[in-house]
C-alpha atoms as a PDB file:
ATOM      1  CA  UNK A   1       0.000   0.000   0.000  1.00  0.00           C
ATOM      2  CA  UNK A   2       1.607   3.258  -1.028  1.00  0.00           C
ATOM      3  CA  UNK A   3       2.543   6.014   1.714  1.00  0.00           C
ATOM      4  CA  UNK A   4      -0.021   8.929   2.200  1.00  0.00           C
ATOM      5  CA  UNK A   5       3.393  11.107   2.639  1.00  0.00           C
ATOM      6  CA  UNK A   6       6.256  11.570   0.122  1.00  0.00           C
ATOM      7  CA  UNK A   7       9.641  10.115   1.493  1.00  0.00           C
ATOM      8  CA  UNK A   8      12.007  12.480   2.281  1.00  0.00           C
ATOM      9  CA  UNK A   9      12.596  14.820   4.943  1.00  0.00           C
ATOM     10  CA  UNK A  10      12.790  17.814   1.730  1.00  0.00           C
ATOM     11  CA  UNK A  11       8.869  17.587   1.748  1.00  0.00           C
ATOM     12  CA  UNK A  12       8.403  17.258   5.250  1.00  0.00           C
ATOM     13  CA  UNK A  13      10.261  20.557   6.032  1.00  0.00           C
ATOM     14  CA  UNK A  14       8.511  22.099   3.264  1.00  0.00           C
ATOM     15  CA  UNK A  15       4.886  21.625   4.775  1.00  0.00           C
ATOM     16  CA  UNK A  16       6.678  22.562   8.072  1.00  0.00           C
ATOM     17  CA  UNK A  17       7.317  26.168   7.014  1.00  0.00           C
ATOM     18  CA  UNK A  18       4.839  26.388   4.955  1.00  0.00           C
ATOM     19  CA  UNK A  19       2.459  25.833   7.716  1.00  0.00           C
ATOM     20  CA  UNK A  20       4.785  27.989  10.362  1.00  0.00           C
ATOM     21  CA  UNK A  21       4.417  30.835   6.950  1.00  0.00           C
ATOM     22  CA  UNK A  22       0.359  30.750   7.162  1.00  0.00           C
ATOM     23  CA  UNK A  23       0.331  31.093  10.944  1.00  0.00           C
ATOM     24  CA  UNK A  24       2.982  34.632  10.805  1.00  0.00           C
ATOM     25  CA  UNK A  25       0.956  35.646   7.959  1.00  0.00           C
ATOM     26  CA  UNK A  26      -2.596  34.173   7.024  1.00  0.00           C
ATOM     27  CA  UNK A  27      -3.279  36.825   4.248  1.00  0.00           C
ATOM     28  CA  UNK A  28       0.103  35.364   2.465  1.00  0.00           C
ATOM     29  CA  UNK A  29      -1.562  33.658  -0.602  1.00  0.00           C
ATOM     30  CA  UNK A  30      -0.768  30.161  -0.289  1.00  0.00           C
ATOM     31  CA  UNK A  31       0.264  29.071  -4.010  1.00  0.00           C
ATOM     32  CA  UNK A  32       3.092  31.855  -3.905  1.00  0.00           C
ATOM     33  CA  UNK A  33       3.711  30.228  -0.410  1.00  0.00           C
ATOM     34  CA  UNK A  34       4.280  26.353  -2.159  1.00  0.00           C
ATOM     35  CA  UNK A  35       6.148  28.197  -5.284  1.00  0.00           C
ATOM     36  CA  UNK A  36       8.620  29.597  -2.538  1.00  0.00           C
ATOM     37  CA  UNK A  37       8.948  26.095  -0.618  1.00  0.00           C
ATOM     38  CA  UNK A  38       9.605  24.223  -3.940  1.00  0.00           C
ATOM     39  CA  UNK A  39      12.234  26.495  -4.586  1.00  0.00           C
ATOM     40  CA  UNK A  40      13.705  26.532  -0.996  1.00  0.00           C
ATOM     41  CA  UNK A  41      13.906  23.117  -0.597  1.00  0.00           C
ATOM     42  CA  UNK A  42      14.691  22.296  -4.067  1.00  0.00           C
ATOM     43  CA  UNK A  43      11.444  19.614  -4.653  1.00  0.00           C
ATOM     44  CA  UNK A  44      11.162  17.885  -7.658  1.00  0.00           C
ATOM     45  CA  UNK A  45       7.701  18.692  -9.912  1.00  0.00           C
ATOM     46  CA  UNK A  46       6.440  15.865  -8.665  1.00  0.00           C
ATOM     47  CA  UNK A  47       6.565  16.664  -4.575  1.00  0.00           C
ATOM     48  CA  UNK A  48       5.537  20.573  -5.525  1.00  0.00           C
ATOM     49  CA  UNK A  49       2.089  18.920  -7.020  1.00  0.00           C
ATOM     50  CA  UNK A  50       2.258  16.701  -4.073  1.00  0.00           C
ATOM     51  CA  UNK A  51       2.102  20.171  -1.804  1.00  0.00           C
ATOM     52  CA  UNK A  52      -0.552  21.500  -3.863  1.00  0.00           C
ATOM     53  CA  UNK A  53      -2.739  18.589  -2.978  1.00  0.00           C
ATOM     54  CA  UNK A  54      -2.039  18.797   0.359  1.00  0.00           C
ATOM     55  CA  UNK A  55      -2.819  21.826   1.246  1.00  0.00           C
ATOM     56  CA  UNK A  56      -6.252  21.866  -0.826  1.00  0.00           C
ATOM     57  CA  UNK A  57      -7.113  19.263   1.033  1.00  0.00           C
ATOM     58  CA  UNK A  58      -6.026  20.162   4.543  1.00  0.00           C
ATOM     59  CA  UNK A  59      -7.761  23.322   6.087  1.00  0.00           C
ATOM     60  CA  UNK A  60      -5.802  25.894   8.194  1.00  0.00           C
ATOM     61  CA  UNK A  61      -6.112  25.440  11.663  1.00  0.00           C
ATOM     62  CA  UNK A  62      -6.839  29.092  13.053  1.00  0.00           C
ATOM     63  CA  UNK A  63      -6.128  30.109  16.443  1.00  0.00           C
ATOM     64  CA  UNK A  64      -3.764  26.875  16.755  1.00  0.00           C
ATOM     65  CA  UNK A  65      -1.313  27.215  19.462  1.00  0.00           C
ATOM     66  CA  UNK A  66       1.861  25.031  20.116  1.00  0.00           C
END
């Protein structure tokens, strides 16, 4: 059975600061938010789609405090 997460700890840090990104700023849109974590962490196509789909189907948690 296939993983629901990408190996790698490239993606994993990704969704990390992109999620630490939306919390500091929730008016930052969030495809220029993936477009700057693909680049930052250097995903392949594939992982960046991977991102997109993740976050579509994953809704911000406001007022979430660690």
């Amino acid at each position: 059975m296939p993983s629901l997460m990408p190996e790698g700890t490239a993606v994993r840090k990704a969704i990390q600061w992109i999620s630490h990104s939306r919390q500091e700023n929730p008016l930052a849109p969030l495809p220029t938010l993936i477009e700057q974590a693909c680049v930052k962490f250097n995903l392949p196509p594939k992982d960046c789609e991977f991102l997109t789909r993740f976050f579509a189907e994953t809704p911000p948690e406001e007022g979430k405090k660690d």
